[in-house]
N, C-alpha and C. Protein backbone atom coordinates (compact mmCIF):
# COMPACT_ATOMS: atom_id res chain seq x y z
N UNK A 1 -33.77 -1.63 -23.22
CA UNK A 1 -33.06 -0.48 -22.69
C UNK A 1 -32.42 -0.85 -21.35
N UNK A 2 -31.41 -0.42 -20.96
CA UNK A 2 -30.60 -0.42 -19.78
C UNK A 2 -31.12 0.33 -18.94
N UNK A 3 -31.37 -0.45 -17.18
CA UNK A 3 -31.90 0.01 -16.50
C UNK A 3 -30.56 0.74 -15.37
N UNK A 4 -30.91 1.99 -14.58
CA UNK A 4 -30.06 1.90 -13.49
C UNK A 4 -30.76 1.29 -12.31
N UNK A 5 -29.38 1.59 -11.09
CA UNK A 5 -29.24 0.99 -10.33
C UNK A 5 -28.25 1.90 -9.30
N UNK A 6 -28.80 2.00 -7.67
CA UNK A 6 -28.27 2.76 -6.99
C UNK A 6 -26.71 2.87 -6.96
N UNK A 7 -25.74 3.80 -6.87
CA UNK A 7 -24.25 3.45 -6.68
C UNK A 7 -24.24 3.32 -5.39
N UNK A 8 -23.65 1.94 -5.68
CA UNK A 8 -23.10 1.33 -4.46
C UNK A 8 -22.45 2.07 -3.45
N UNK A 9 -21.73 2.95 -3.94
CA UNK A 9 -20.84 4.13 -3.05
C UNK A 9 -22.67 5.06 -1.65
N UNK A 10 -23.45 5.04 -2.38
CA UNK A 10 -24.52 5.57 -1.36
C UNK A 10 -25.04 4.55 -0.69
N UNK A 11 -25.18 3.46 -1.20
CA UNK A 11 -25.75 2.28 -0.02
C UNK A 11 -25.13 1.34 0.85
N UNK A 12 -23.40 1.67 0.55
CA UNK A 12 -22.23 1.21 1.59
C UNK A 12 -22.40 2.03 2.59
N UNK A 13 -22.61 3.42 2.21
CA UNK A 13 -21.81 4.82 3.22
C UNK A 13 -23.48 5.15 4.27
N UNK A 14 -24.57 4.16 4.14
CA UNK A 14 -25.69 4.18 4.80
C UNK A 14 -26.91 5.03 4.29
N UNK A 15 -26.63 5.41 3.00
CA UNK A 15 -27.32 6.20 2.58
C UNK A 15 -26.97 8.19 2.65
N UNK A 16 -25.79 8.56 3.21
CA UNK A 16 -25.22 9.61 3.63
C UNK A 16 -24.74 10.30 2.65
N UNK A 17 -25.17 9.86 1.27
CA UNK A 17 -24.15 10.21 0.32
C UNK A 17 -25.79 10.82 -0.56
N UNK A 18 -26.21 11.87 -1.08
CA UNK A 18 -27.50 12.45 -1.45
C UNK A 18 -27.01 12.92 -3.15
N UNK A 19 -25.25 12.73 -3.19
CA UNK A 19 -25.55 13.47 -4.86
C UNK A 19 -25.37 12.23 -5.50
N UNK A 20 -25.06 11.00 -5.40
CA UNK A 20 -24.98 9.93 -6.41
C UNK A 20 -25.10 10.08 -7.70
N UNK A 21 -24.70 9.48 -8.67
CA UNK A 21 -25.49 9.32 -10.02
C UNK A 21 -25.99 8.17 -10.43
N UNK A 22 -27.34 7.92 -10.78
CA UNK A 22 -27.67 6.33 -10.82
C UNK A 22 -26.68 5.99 -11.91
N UNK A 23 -25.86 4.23 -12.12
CA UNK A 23 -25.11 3.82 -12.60
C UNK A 23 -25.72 2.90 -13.33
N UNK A 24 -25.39 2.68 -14.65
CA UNK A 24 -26.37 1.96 -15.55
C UNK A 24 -25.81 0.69 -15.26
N UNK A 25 -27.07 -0.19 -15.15
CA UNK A 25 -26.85 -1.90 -15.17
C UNK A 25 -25.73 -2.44 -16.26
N UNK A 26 -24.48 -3.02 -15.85
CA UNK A 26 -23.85 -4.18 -17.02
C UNK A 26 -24.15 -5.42 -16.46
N UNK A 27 -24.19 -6.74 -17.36
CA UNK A 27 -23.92 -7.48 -17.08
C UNK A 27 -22.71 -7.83 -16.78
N UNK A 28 -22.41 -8.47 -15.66
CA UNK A 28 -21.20 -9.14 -15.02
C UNK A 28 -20.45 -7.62 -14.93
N UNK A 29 -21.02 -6.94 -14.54
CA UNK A 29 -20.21 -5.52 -14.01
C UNK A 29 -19.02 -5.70 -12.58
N UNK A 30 -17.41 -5.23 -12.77
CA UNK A 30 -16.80 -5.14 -11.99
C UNK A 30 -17.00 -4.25 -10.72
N UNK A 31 -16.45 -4.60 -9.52
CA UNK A 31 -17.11 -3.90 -8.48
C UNK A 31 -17.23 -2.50 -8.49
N UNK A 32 -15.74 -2.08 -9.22
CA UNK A 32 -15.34 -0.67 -9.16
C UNK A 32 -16.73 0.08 -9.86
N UNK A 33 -17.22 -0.50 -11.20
CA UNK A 33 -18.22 -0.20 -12.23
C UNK A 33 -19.54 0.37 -11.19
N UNK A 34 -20.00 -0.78 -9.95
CA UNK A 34 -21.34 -0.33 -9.39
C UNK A 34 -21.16 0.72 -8.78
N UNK A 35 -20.32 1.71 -8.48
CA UNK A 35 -19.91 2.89 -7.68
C UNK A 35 -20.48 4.31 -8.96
N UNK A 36 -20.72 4.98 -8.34
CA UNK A 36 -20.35 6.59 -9.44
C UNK A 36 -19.29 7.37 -9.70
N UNK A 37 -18.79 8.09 -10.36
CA UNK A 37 -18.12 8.38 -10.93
C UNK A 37 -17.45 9.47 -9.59
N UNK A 38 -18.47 10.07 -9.04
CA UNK A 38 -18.02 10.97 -7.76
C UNK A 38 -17.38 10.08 -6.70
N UNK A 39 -18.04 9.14 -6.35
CA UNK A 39 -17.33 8.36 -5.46
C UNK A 39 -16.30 7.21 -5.63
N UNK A 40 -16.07 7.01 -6.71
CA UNK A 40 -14.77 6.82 -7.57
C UNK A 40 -13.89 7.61 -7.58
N UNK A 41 -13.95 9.14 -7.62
CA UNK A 41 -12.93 10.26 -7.26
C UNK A 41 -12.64 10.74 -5.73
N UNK A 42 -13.72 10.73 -5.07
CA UNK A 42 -13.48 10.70 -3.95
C UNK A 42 -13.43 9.80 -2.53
N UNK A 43 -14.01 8.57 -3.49
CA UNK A 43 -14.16 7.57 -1.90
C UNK A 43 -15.32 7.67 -1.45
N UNK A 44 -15.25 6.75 -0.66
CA UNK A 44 -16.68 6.14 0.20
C UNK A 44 -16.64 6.43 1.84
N UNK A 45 -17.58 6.88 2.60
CA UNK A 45 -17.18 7.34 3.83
C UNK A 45 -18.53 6.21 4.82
N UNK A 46 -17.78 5.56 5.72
CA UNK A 46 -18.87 4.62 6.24
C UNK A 46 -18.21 4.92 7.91
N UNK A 47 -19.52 4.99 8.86
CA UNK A 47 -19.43 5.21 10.39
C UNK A 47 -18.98 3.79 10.94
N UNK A 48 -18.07 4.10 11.80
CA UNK A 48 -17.15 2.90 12.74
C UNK A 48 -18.90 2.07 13.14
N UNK A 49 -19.88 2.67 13.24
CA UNK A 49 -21.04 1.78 14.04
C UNK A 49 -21.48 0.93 13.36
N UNK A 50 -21.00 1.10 12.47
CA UNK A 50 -21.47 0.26 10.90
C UNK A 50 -20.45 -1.10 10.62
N UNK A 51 -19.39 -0.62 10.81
CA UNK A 51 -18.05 -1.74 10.70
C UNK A 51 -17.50 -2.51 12.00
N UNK A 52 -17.04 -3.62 11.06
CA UNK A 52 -16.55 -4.93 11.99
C UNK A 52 -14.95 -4.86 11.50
N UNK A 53 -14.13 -5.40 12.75
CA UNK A 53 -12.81 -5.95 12.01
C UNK A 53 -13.01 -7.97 12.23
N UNK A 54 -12.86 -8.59 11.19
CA UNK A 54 -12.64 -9.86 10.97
C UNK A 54 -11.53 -10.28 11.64
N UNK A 55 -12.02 -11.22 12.75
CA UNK A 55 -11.01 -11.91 13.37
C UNK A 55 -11.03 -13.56 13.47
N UNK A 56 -12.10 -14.13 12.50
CA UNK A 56 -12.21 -15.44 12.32
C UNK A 56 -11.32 -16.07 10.83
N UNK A 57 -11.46 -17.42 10.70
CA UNK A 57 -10.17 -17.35 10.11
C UNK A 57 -11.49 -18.11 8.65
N UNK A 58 -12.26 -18.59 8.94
CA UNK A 58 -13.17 -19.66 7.86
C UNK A 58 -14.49 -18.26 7.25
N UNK A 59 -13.89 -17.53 6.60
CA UNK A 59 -14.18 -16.22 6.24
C UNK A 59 -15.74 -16.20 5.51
N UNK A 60 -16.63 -15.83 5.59
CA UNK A 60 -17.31 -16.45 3.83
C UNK A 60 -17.18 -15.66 2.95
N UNK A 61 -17.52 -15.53 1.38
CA UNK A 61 -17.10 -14.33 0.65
C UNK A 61 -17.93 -13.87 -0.03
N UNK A 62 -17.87 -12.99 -0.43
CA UNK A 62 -19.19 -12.46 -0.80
C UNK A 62 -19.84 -12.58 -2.18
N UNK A 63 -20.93 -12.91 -1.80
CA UNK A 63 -21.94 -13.55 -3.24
C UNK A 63 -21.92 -12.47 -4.32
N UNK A 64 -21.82 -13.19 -5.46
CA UNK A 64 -21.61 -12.85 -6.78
C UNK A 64 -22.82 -12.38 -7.13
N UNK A 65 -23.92 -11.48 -6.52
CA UNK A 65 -25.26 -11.07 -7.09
C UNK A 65 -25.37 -9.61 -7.28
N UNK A 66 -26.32 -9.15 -8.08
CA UNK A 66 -26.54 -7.83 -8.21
C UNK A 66 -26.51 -7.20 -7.11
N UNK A 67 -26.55 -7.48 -5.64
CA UNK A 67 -27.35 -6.86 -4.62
C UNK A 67 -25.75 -6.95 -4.07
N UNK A 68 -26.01 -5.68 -3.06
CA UNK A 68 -24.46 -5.13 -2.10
C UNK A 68 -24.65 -6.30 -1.23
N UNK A 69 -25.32 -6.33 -0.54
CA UNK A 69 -25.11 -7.17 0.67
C UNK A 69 -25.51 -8.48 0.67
N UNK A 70 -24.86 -9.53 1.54
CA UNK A 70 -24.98 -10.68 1.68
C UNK A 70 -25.49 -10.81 2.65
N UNK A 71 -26.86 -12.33 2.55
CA UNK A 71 -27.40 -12.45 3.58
C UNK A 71 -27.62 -13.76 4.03
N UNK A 72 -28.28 -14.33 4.89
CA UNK A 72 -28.36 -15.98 5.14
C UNK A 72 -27.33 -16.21 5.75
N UNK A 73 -26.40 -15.38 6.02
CA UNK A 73 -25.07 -15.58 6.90
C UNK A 73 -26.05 -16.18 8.44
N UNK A 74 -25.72 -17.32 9.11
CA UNK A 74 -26.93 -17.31 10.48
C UNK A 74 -26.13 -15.97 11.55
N UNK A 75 -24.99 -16.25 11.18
CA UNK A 75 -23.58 -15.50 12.49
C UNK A 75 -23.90 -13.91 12.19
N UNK A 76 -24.50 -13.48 10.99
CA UNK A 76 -24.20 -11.90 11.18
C UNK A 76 -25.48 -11.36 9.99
N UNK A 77 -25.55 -10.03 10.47
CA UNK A 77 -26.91 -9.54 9.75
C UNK A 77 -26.22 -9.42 8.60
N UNK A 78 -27.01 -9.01 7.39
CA UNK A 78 -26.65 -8.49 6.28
C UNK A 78 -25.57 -7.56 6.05
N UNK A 79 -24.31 -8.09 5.36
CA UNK A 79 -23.01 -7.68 5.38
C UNK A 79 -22.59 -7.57 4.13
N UNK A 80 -21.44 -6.70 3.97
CA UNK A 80 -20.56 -6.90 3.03
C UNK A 80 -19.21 -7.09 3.32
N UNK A 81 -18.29 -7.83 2.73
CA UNK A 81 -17.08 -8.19 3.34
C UNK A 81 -15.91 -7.24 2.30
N UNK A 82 -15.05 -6.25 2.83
CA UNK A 82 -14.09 -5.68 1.90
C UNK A 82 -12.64 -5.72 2.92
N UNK A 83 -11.60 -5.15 2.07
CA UNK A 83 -10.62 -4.92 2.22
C UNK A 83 -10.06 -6.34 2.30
N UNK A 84 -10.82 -7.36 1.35
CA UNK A 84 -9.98 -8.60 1.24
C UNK A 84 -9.51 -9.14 0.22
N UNK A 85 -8.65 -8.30 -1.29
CA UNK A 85 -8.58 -8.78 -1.67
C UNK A 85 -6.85 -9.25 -1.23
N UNK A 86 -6.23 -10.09 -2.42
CA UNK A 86 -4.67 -10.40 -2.06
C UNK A 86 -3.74 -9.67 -1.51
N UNK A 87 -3.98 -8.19 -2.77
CA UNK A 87 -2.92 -6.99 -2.40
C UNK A 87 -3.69 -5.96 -1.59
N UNK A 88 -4.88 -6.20 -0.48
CA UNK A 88 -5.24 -5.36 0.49
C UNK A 88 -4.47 -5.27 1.63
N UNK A 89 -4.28 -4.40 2.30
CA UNK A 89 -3.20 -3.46 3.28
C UNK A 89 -4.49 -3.89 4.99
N UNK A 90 -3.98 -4.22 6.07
CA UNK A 90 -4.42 -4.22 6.78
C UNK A 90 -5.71 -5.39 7.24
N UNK A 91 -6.34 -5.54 8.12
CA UNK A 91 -7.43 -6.32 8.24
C UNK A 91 -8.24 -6.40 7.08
N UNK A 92 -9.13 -7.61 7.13
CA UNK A 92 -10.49 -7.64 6.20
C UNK A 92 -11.70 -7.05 6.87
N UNK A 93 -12.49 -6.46 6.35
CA UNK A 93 -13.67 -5.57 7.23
C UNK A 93 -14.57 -6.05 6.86
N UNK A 94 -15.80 -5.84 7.72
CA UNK A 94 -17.16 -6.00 6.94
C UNK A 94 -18.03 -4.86 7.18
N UNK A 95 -19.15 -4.23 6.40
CA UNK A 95 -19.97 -3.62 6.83
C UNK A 95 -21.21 -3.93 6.83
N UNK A 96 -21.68 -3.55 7.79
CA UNK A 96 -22.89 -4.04 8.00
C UNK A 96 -24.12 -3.48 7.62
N UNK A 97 -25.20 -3.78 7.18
CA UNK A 97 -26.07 -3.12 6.34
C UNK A 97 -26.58 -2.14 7.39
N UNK A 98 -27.19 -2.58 8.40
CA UNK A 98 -27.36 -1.42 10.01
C UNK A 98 -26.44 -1.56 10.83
N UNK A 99 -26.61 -0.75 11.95
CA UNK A 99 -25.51 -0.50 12.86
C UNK A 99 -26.60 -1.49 14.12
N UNK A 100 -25.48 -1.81 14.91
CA UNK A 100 -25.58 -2.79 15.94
C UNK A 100 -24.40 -2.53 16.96
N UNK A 101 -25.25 -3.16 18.41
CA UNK A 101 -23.84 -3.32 19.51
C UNK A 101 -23.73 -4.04 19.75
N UNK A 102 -24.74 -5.30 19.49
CA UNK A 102 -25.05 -6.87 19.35
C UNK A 102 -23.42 -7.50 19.23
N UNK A 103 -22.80 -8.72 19.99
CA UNK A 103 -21.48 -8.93 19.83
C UNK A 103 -21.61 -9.90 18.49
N UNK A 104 -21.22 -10.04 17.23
CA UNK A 104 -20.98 -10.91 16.54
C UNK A 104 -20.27 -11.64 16.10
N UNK A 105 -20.11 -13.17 16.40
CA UNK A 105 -19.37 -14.13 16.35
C UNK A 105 -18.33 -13.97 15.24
N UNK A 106 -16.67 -13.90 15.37
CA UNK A 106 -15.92 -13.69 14.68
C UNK A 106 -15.58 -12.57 14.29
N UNK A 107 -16.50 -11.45 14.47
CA UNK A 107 -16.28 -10.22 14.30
C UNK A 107 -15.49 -8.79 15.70
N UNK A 108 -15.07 -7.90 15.76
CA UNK A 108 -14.80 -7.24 16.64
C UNK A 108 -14.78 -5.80 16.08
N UNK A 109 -15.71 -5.43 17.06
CA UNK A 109 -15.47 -3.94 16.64
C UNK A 109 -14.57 -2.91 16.85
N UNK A 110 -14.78 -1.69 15.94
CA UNK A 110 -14.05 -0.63 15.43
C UNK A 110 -13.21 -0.10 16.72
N UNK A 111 -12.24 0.07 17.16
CA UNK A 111 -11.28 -0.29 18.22
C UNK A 111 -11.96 1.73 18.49
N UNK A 112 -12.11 2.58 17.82
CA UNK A 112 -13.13 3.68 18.65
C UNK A 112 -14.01 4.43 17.43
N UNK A 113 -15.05 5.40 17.58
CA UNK A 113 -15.47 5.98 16.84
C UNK A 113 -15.26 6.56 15.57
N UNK A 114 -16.24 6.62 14.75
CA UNK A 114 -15.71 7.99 13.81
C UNK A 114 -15.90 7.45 12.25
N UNK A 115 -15.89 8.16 10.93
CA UNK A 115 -16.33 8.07 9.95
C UNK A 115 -14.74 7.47 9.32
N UNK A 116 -14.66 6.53 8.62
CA UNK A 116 -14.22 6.14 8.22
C UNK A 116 -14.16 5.88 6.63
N UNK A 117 -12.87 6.60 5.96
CA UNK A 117 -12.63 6.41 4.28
C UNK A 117 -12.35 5.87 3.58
N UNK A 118 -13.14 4.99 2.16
CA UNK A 118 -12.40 3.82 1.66
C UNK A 118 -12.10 4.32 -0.06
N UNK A 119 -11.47 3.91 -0.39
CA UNK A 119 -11.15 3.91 -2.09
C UNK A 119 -11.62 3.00 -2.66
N UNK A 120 -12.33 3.17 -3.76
CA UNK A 120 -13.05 1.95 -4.85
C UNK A 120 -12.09 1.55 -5.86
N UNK A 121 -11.69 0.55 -5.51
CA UNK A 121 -10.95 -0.37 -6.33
C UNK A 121 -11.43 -1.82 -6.54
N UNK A 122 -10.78 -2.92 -6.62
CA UNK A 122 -11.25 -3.88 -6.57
C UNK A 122 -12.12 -4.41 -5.53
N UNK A 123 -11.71 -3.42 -4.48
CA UNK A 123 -12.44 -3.45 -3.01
C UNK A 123 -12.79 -2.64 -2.24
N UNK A 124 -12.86 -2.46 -1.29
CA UNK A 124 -13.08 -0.64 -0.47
C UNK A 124 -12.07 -0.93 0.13
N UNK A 125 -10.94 -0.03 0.08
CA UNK A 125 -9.32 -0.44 0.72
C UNK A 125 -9.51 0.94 1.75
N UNK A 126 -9.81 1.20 3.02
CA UNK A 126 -9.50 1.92 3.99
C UNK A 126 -8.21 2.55 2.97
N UNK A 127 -8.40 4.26 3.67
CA UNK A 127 -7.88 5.45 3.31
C UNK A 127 -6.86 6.01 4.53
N UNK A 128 -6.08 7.09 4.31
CA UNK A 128 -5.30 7.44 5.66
C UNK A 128 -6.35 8.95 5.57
N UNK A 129 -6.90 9.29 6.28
CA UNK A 129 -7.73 10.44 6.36
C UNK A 129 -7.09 11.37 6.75
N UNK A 130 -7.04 12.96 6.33
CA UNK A 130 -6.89 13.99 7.05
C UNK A 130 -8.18 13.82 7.62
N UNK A 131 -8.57 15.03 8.76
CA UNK A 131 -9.60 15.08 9.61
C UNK A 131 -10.48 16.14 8.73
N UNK A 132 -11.81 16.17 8.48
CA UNK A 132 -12.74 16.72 7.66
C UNK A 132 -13.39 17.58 8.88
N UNK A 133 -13.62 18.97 9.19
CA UNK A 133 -14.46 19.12 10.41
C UNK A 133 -15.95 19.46 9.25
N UNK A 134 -17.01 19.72 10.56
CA UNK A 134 -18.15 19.85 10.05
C UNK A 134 -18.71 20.99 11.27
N UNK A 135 -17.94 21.95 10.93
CA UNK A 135 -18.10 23.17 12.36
C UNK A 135 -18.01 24.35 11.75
N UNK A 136 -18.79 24.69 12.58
CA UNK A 136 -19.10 26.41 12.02
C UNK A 136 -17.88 27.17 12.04
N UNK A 137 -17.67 28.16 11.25
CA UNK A 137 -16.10 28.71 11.59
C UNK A 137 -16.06 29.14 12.71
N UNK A 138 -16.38 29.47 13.61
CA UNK A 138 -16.67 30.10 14.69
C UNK A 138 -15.63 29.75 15.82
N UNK A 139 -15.82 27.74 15.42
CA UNK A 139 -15.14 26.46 16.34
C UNK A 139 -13.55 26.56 15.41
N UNK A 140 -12.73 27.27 16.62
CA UNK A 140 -11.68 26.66 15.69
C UNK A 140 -10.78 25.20 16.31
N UNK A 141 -11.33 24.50 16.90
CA UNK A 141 -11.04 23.47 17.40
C UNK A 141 -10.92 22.30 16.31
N UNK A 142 -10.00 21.58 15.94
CA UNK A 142 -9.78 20.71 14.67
C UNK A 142 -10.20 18.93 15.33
N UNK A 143 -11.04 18.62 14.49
CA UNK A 143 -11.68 17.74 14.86
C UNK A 143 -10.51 16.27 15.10
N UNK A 144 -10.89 15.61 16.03
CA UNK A 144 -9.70 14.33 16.25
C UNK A 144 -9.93 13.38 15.66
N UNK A 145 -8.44 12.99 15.44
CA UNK A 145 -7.91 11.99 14.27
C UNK A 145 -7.88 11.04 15.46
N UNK A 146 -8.69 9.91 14.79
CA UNK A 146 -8.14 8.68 15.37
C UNK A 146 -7.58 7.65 15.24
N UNK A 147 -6.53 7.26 15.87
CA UNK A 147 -5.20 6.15 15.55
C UNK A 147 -5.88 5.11 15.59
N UNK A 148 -5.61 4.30 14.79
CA UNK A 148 -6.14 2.80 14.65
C UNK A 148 -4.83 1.61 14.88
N UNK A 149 -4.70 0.72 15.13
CA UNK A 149 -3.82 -0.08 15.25
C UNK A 149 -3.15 -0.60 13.52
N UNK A 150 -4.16 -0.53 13.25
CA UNK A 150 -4.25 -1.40 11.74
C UNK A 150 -4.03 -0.49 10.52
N UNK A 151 -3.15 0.29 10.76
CA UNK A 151 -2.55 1.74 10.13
C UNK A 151 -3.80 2.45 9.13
N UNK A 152 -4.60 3.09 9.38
CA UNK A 152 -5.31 3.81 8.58
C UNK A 152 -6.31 4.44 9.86
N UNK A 153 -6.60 5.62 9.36
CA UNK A 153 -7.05 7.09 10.62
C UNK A 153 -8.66 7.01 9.72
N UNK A 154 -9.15 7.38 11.15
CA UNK A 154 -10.58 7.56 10.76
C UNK A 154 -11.03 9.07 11.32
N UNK A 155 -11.70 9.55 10.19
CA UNK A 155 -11.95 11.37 11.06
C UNK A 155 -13.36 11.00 11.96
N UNK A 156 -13.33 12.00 12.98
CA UNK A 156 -14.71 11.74 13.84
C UNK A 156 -15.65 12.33 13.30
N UNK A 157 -15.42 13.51 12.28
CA UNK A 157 -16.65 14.13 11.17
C UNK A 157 -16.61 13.51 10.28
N UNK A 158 -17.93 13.48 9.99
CA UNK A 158 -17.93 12.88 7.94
C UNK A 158 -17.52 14.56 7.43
N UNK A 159 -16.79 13.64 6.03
CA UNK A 159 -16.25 14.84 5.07
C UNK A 159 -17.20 15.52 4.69
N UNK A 160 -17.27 16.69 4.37
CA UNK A 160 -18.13 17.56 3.69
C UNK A 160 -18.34 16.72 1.92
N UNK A 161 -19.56 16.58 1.45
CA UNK A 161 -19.79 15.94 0.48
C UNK A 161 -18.90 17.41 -0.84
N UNK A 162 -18.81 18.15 -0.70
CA UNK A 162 -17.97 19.32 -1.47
C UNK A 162 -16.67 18.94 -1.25
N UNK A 163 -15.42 18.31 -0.45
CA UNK A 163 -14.82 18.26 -0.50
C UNK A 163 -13.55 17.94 -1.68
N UNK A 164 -12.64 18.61 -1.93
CA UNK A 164 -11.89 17.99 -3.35
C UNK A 164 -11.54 16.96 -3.58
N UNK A 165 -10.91 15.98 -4.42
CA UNK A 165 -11.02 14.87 -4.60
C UNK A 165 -9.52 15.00 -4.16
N UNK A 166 -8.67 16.00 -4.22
CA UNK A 166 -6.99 15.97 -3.29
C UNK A 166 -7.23 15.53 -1.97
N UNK A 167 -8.08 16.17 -1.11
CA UNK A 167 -8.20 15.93 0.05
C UNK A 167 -8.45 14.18 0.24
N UNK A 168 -8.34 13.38 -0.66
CA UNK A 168 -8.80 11.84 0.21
C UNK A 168 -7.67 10.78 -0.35
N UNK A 169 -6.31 12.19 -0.55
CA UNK A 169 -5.01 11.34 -0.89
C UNK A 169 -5.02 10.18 0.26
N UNK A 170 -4.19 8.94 -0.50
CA UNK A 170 -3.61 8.59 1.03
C UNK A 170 -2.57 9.67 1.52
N UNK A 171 -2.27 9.30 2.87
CA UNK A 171 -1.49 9.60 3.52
C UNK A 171 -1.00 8.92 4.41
N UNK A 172 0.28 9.28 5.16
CA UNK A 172 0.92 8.22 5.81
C UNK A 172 0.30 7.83 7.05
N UNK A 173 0.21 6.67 7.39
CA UNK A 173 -0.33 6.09 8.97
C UNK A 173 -0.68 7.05 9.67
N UNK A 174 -1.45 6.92 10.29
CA UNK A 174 -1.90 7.92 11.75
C UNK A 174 -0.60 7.57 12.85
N UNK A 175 0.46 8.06 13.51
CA UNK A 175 1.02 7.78 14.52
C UNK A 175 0.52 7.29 15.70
């Protein structure tokens, strides 16, 4: 019998993600496959404290094993490396299995705060975010979008896990 196995979409995003559906084991399963079906429609949401931008050029890539993260790297804790494939838009990222302020060799961090959206495709390709608030109606203050150099906006709230699957269109660059 076929066993599952956590979607990857909850153990990228730090565990933040509580409705998952376990995803049944394939052999030689494509990346898109280890994700769930929800976070396949809506994307993956991971905190800037979590992510690196790649600024070394002798990259390593990431191991072909059942398991998300790569380890034995000596230069960096347990990582995953995305937004690298050919036809990816912008820097290559990594995330990191914990969050750290530790400086890591080749790496540079998230130029400022905030939850950040990826699409499951061949890779986690950073999203253009509208801003998601997480405020009582009360606040009508709209939570800030932040400009990134590397054209894609990160909201400073995580999305509401209810959110529609319209809401995580792209959209154009953050100005």
């Amino acid at each position: 019998h076929m066993e599952d196995w956590d979607c990857w979409g909850e153990v990228l995003s730090g565990g933040r993600r509580t409705k998952c559906a376990k995803v049944p084991i394939k052999p030689g399963a494509a990346f898109r496959e280890r994700f769930c079906a929800d976070c396949r429609a809506r994307g993956v949401f991971v905190h800037s404290s979590r992510l690196r931008v790649v600024m070394c050029a002798n990259l390593p890539s990431n191991k072909h094993t059942n398991g998300v993260w790569n380890e034995g790297e000596e230069r960096w804790p347990p990582y995953r490396i995305i937004n690298q494939t050919v036809s990816s838009l912008g820097p290559k990222l990594v995330i990191l299995r914990d969050a750290t302020t530790a400086p890591l060799e080749g790496l540079a961090e998230m130029p400022q705060s905030g939850w950040l959206g990826f699409r499951v495709g061949r890779t986690l390709e950073p999203l253009a975010l509208q801003p998601f608030a997480q405020r009582p109606p009360s606040q009508s203050a709209a939570p800030t979008l932040i400009a990134l150099p590397m054209a894609f906006a990160v909201a400073a709230s995580e999305p509401p896990l209810s959110a529609p699957p319209h809401a995580l269109k792209p959209g154009p660059p953050a100005a």
